[in-house]
N, C-alpha and C. Protein backbone atom coordinates (compact mmCIF):
# COMPACT_ATOMS: atom_id res chain seq x y z
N UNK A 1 0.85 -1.17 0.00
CA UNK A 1 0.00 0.00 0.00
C UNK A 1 0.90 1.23 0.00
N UNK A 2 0.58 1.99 -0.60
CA UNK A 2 1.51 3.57 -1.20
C UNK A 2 1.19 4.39 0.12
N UNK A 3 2.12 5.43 0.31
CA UNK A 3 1.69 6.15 1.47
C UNK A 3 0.12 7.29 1.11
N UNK A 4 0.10 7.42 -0.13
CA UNK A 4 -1.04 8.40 -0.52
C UNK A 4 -2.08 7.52 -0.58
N UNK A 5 -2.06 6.66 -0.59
CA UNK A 5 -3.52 5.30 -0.67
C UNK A 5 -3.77 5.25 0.92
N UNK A 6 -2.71 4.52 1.87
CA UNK A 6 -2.94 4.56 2.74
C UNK A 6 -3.60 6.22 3.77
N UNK A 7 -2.63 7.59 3.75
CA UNK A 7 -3.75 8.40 4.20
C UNK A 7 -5.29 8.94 3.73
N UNK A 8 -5.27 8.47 2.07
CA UNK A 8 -6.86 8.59 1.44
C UNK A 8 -7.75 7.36 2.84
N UNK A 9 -6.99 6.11 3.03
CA UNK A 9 -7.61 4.94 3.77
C UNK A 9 -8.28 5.58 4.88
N UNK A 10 -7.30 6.83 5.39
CA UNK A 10 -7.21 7.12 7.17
C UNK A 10 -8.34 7.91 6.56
N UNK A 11 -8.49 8.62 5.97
CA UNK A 11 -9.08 10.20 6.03
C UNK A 11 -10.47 9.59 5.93
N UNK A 12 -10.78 8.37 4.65
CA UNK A 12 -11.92 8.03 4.60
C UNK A 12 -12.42 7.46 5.81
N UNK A 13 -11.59 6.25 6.67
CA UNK A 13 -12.38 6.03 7.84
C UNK A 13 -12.89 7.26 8.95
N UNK A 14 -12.31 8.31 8.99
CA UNK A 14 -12.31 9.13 9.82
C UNK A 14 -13.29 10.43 9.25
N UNK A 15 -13.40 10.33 8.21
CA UNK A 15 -15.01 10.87 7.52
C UNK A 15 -15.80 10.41 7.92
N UNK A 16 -16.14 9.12 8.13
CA UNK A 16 -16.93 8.42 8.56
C UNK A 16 -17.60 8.02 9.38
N UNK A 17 -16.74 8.50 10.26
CA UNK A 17 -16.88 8.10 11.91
C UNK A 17 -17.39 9.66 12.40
N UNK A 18 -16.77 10.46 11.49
CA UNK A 18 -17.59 11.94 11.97
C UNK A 18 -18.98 12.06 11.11
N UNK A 19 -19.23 11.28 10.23
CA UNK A 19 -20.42 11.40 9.11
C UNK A 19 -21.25 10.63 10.35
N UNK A 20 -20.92 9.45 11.10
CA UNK A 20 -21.52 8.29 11.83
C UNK A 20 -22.19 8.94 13.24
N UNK A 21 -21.42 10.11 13.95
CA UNK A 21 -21.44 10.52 14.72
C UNK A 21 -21.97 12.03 14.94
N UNK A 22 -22.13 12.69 13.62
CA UNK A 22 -22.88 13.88 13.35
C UNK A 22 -24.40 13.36 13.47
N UNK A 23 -24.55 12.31 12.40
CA UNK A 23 -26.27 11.51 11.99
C UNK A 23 -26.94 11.16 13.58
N UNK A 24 -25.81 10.91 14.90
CA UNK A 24 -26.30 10.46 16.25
C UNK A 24 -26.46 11.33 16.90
N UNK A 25 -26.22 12.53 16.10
CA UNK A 25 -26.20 14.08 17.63
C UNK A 25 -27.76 14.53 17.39
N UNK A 26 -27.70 14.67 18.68
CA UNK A 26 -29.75 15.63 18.70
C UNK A 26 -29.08 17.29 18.96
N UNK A 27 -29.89 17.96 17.85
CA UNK A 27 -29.88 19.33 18.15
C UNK A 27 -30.80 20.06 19.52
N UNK A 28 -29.62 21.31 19.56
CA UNK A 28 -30.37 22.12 20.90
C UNK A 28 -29.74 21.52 22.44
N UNK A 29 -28.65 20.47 21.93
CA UNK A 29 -28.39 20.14 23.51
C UNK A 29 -27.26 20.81 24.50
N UNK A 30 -27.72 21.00 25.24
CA UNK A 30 -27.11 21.92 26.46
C UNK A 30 -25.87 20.85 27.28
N UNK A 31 -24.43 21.90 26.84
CA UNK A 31 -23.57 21.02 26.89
C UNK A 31 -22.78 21.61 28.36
N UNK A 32 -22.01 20.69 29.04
CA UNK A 32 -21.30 21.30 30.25
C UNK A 32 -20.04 22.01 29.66
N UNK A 33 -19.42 22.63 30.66
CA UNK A 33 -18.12 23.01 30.24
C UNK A 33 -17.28 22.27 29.65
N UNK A 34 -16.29 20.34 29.99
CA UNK A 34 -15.73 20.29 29.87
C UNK A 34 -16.29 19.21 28.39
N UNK A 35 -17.65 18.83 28.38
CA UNK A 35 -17.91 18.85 27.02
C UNK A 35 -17.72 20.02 25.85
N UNK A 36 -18.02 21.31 26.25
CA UNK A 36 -17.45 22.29 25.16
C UNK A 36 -16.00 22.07 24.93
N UNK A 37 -15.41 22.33 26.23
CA UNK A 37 -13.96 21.84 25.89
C UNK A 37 -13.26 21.18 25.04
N UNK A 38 -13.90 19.44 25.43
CA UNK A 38 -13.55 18.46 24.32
C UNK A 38 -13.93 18.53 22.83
N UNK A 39 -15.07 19.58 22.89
CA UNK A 39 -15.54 19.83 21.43
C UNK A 39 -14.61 20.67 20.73
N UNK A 40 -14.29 21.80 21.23
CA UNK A 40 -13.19 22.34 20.91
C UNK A 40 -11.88 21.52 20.33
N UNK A 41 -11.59 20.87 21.47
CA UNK A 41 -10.59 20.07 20.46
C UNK A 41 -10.56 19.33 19.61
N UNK A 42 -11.58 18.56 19.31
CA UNK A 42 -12.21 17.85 18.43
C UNK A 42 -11.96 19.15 16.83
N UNK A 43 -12.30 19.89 17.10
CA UNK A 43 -12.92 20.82 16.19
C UNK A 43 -11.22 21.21 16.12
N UNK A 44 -10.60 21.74 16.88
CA UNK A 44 -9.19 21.89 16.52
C UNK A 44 -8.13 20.82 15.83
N UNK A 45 -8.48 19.60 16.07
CA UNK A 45 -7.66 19.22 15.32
C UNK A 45 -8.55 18.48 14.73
N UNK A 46 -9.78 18.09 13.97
CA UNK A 46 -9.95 18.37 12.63
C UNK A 46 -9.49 19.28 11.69
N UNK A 47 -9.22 20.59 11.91
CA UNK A 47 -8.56 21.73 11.14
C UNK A 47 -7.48 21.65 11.25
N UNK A 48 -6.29 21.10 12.14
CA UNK A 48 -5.20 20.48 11.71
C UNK A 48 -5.16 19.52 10.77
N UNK A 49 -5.65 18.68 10.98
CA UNK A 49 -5.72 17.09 10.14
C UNK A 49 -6.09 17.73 8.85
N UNK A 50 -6.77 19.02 8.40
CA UNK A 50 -7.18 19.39 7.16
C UNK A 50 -6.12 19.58 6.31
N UNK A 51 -5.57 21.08 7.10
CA UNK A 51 -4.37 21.48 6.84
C UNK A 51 -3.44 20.64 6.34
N UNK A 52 -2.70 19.64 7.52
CA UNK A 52 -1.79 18.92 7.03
C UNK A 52 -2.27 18.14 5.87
N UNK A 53 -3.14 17.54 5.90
CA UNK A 53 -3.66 16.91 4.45
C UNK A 53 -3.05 17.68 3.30
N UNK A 54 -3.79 18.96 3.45
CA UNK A 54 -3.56 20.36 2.11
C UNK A 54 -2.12 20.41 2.01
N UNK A 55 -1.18 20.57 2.96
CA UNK A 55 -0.13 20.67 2.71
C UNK A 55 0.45 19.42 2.24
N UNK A 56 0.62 18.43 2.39
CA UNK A 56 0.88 17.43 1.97
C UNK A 56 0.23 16.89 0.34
N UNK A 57 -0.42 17.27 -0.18
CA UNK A 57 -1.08 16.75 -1.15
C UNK A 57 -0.74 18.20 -2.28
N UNK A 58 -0.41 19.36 -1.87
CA UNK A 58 0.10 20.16 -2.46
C UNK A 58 1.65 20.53 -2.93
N UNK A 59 2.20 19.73 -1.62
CA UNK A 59 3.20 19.50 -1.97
C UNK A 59 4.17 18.39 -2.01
N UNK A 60 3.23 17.47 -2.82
CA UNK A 60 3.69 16.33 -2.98
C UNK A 60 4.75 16.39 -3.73
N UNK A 61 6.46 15.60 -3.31
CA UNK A 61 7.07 15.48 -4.06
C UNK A 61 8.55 16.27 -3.10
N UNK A 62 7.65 17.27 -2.35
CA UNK A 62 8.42 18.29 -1.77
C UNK A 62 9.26 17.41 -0.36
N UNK A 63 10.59 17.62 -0.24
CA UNK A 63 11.12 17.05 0.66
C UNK A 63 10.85 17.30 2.20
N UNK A 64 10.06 18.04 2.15
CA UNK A 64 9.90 18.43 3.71
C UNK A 64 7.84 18.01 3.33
N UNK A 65 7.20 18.05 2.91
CA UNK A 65 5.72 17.55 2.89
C UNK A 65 5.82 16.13 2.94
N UNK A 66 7.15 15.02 2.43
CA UNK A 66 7.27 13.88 2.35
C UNK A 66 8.23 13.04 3.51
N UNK A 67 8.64 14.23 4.10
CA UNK A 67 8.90 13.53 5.53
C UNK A 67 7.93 13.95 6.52
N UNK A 68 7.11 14.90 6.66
CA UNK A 68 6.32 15.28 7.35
C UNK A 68 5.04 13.81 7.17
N UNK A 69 4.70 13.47 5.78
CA UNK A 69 3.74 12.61 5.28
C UNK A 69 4.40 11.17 6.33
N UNK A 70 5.50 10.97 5.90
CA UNK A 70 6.31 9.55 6.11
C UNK A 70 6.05 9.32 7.54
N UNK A 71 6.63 10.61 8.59
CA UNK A 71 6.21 10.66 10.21
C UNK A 71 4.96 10.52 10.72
N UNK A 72 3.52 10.69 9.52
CA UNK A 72 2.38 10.16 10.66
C UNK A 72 2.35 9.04 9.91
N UNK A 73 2.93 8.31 8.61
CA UNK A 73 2.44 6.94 8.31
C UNK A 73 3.27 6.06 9.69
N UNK A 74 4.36 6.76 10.16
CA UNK A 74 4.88 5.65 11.06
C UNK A 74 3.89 6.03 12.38
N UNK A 75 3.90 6.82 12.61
CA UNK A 75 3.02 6.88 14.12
C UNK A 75 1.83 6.20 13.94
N UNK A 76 1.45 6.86 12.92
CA UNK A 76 -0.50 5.65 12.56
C UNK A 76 -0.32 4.50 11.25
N UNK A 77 1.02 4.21 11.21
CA UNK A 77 1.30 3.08 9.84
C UNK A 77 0.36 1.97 10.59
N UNK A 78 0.03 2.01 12.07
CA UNK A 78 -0.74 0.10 12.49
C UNK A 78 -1.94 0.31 12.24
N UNK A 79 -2.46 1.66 12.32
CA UNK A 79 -4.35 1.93 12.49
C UNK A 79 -4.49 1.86 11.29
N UNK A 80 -3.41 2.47 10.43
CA UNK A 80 -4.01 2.46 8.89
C UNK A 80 -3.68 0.78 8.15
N UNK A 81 -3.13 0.56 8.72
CA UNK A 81 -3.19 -1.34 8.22
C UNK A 81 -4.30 -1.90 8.45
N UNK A 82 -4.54 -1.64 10.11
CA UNK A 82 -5.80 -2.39 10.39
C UNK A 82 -7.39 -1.62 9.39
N UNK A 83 -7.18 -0.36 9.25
CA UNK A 83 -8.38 -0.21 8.79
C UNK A 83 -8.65 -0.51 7.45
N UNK A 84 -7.08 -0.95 6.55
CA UNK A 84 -7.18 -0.81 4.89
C UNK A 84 -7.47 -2.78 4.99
N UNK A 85 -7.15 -3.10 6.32
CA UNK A 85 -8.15 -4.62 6.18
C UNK A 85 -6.88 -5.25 5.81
């Protein structure tokens, strides 16, 4: 598996699980503090995970987007095995 197959693998499971988990939320609900909190981060690093995507896919080829790419296939190279099956 190519490293650009494998993060298309990650990104799609992880669409999914936010597509899975948007369809389960009830609107209007009154959240505590340290639920806003966690939402926040949630919401923050989705917009990381974007970013780096963008950068990486823009600058494919580029020696610093392809070690940056290479460092999360090793940190998440096992989740993305297990999820490409």
């Amino acid at each position: 598996m190519t490293n650009r197959t494998s993060l298309v693998a990650l990104n799609q499971y992880l669409e999914q699980i936010k597509n899975n988990e948007q369809s389960n939320q009830v609107g209007n609900v009154n959240l505590n503090p340290q639920e806003v909190k966690d939402l926040n981060y949630e919401v923050m690093y989705s917009v990381l995970m974007t970013t780096c995507e963008q950068f990486i896919i823009k600058n494919n080829g580029n020696p610093i987007a392809d070690e940056l790419k290479n460092d999360i296939l090793k940190k998440f190279g096992h989740l993305v095995s297990k999820l490409a099956g």
